[in-house]
N, C-alpha and C. Protein backbone atom coordinates (compact mmCIF):
# COMPACT_ATOMS: atom_id res chain seq x y z
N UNK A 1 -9.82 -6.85 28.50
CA UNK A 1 -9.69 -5.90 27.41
C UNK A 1 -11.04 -5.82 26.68
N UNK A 2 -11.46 -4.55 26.36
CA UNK A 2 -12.47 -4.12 25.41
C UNK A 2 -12.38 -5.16 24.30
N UNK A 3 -14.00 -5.05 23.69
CA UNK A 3 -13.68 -5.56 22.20
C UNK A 3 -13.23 -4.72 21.48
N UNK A 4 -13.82 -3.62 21.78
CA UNK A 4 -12.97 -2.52 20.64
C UNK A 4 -11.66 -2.55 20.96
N UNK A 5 -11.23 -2.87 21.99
CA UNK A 5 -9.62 -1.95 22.18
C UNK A 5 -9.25 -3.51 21.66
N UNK A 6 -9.84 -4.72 21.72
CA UNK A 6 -9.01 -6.21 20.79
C UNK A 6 -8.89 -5.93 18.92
N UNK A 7 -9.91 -5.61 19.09
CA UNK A 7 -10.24 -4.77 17.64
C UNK A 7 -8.96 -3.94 17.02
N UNK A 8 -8.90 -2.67 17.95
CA UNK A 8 -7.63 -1.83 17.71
C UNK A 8 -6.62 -2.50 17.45
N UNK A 9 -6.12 -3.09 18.61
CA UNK A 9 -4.41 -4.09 18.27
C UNK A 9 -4.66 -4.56 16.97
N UNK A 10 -6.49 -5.47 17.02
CA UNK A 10 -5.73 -6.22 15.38
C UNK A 10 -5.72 -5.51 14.46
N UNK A 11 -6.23 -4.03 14.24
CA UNK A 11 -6.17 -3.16 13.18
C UNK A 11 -4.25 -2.83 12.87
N UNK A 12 -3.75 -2.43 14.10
CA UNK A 12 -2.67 -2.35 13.93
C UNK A 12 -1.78 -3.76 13.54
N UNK A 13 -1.76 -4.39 13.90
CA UNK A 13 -1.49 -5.44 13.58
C UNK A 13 -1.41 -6.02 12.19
N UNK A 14 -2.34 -5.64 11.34
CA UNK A 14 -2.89 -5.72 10.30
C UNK A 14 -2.36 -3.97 9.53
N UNK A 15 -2.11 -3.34 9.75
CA UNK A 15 -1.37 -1.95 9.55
C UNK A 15 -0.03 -2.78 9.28
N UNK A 16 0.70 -3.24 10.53
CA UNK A 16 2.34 -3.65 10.21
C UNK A 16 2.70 -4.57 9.43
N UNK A 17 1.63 -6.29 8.98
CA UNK A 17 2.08 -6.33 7.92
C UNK A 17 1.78 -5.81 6.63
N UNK A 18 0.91 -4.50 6.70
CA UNK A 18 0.57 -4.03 5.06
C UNK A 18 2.36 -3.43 4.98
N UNK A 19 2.86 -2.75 6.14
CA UNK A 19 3.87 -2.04 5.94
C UNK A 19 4.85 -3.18 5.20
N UNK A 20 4.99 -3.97 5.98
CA UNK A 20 5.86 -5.63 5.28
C UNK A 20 5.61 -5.71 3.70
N UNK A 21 4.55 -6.03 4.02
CA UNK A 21 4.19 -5.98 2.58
C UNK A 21 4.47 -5.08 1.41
N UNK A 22 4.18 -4.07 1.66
CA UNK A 22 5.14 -3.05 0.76
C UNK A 22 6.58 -3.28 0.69
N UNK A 23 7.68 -3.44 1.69
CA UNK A 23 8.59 -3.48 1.59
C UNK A 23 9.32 -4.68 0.81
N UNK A 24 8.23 -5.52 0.66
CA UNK A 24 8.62 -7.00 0.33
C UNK A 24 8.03 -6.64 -1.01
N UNK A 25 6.99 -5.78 -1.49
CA UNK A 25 7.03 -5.45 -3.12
C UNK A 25 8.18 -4.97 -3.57
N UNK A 26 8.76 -3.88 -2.77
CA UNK A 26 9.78 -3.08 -3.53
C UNK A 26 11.08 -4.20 -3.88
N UNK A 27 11.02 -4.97 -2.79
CA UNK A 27 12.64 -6.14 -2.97
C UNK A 27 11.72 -6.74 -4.30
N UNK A 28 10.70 -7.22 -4.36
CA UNK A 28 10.11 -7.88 -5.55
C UNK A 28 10.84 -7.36 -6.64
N UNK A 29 9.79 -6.41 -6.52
CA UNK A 29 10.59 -5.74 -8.03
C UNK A 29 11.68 -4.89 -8.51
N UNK A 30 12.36 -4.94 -6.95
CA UNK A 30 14.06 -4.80 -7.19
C UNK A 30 14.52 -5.99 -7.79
N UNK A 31 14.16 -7.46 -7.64
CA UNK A 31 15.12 -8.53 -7.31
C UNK A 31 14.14 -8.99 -9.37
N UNK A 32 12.74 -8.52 -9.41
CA UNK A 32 12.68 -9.41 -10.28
C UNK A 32 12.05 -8.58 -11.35
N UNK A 33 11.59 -7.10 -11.59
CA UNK A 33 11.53 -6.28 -11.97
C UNK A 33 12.40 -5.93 -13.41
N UNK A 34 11.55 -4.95 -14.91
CA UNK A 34 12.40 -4.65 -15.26
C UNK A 34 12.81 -2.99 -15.67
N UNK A 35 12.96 -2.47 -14.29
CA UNK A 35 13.00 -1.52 -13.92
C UNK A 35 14.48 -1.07 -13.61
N UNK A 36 15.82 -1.39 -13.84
CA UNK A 36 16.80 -1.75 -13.85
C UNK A 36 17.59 -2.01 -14.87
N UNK A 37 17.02 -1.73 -15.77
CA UNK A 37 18.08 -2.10 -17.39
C UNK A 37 17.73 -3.70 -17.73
N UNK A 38 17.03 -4.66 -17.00
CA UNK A 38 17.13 -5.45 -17.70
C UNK A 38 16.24 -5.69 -18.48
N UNK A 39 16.73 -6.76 -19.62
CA UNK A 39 15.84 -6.94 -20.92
C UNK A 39 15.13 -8.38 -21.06
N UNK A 40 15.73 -9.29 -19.98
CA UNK A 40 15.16 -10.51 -20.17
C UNK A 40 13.88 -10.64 -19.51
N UNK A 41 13.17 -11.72 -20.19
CA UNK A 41 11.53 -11.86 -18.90
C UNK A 41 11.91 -12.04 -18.01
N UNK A 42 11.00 -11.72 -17.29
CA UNK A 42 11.07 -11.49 -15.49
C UNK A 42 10.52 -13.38 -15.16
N UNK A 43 11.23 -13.81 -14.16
CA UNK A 43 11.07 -15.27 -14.45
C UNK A 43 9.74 -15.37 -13.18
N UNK A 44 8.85 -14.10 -12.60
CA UNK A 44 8.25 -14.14 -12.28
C UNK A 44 7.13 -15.30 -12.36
N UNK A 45 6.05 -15.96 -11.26
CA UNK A 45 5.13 -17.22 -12.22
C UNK A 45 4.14 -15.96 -12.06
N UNK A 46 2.78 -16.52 -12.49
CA UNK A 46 2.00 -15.39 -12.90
C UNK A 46 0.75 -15.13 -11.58
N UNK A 47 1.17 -16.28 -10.91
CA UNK A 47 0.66 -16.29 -9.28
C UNK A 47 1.34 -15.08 -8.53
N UNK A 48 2.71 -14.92 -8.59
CA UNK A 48 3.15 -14.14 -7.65
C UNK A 48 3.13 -12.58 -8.65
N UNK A 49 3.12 -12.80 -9.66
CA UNK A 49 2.62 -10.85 -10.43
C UNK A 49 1.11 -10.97 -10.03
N UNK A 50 -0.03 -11.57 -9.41
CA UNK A 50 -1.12 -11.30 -9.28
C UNK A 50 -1.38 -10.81 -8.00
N UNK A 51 -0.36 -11.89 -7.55
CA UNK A 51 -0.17 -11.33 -5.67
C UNK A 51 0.46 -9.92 -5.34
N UNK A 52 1.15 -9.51 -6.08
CA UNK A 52 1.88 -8.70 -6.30
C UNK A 52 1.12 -7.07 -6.86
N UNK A 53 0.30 -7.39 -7.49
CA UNK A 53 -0.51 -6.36 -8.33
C UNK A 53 -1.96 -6.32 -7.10
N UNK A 54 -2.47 -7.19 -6.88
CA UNK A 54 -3.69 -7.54 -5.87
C UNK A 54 -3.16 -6.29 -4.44
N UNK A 55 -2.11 -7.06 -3.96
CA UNK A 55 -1.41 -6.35 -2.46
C UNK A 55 -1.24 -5.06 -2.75
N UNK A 56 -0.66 -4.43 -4.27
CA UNK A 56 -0.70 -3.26 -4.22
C UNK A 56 -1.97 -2.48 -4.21
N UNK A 57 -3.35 -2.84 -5.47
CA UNK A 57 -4.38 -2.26 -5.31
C UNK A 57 -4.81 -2.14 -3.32
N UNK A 58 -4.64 -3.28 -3.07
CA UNK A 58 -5.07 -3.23 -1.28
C UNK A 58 -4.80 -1.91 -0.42
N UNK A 59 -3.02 -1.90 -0.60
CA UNK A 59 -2.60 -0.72 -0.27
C UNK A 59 -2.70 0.56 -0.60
N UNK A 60 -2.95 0.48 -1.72
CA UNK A 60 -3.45 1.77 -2.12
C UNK A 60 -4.58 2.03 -2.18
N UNK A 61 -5.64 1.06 -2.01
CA UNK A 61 -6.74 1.84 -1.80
C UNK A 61 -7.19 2.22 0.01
N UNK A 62 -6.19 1.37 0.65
CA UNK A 62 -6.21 1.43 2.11
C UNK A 62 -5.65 3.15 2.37
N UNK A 63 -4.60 3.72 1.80
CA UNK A 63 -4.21 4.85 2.03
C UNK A 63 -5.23 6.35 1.08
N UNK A 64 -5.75 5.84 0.16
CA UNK A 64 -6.70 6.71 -0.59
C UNK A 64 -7.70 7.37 0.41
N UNK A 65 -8.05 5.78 0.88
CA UNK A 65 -9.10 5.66 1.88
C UNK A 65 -8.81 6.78 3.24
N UNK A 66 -8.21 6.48 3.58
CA UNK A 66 -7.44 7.18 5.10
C UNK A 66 -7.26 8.93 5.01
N UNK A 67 -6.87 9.19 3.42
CA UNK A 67 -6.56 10.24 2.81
C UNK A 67 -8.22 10.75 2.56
N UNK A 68 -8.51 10.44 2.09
CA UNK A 68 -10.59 11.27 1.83
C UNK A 68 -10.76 11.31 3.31
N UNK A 69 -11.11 10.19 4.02
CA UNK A 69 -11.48 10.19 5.58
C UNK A 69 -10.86 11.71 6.61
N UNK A 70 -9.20 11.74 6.31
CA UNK A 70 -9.24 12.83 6.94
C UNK A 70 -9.50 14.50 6.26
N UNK A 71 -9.73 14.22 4.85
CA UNK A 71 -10.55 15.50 4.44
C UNK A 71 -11.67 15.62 4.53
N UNK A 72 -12.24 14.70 5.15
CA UNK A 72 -14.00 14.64 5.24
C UNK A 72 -14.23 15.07 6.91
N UNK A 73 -13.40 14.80 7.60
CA UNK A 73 -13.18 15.26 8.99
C UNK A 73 -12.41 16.84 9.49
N UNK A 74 -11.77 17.27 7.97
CA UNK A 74 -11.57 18.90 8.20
C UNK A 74 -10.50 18.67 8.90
N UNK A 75 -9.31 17.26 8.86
CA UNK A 75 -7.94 17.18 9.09
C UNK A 75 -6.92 17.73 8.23
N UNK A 76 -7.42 17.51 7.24
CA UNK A 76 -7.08 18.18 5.39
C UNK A 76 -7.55 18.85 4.66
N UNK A 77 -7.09 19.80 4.72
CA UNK A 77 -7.66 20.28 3.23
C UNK A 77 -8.50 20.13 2.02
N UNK A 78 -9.57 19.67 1.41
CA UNK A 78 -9.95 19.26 0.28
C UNK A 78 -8.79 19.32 -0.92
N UNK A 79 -8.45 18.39 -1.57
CA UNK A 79 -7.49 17.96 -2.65
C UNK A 79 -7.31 19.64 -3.41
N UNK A 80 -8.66 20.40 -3.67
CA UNK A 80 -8.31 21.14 -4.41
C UNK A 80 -7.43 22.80 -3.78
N UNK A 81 -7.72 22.27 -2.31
CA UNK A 81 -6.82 23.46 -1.55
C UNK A 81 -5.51 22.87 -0.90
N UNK A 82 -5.06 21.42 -1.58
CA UNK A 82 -3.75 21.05 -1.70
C UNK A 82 -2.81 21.80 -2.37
N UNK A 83 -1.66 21.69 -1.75
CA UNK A 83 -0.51 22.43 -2.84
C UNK A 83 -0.33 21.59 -3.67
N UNK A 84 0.51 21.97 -4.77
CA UNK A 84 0.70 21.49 -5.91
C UNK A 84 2.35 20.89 -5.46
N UNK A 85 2.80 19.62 -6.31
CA UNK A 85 4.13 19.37 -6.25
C UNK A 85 4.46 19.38 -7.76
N UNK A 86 4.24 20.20 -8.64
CA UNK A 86 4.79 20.84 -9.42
C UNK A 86 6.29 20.72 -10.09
């Protein structure tokens, strides 16, 4: 196998657990969140709201990223000849 094509797998690889990872925020802050009516502190420690806040900047700047890249390649539109969701 190529290095690039060893490369590829681990990109993907690294793609499926960002996907994990998201999914395992949302149970987060389903399970410990107070997004839900509740009023008590979140018994969160302040390790896992950092991990938590950290993984999201990651992801989102991983998809920002991906998002300019294919408007810079003329896959997309430039933002300002996006539709609006209004």
């Amino acid at each position: 196998m190529a290095d690039h094509a060893k490369a590829s797998a681990t990109v993907v690889k690294i793609l499926r657990t960002l996907t994990t990872t998201v999914q395992g925020l949302a149970e987060l802050r389903n399970q410990l969140g107070l997004g839900h009516g509740r009023t008590a502190p979140s018994p969160a420690l302040t390790r896992h709201a950092r991990l938590a806040l950290n993984s999201t900047v990651t992801v989102t700047e991983f998809v920002l990223d991906t998002w300019q890249d294919r408007i810079d390649r003329g896959k997309l539109p430039p933002l300002s000849q996006q539709p609006r969701a209004d």
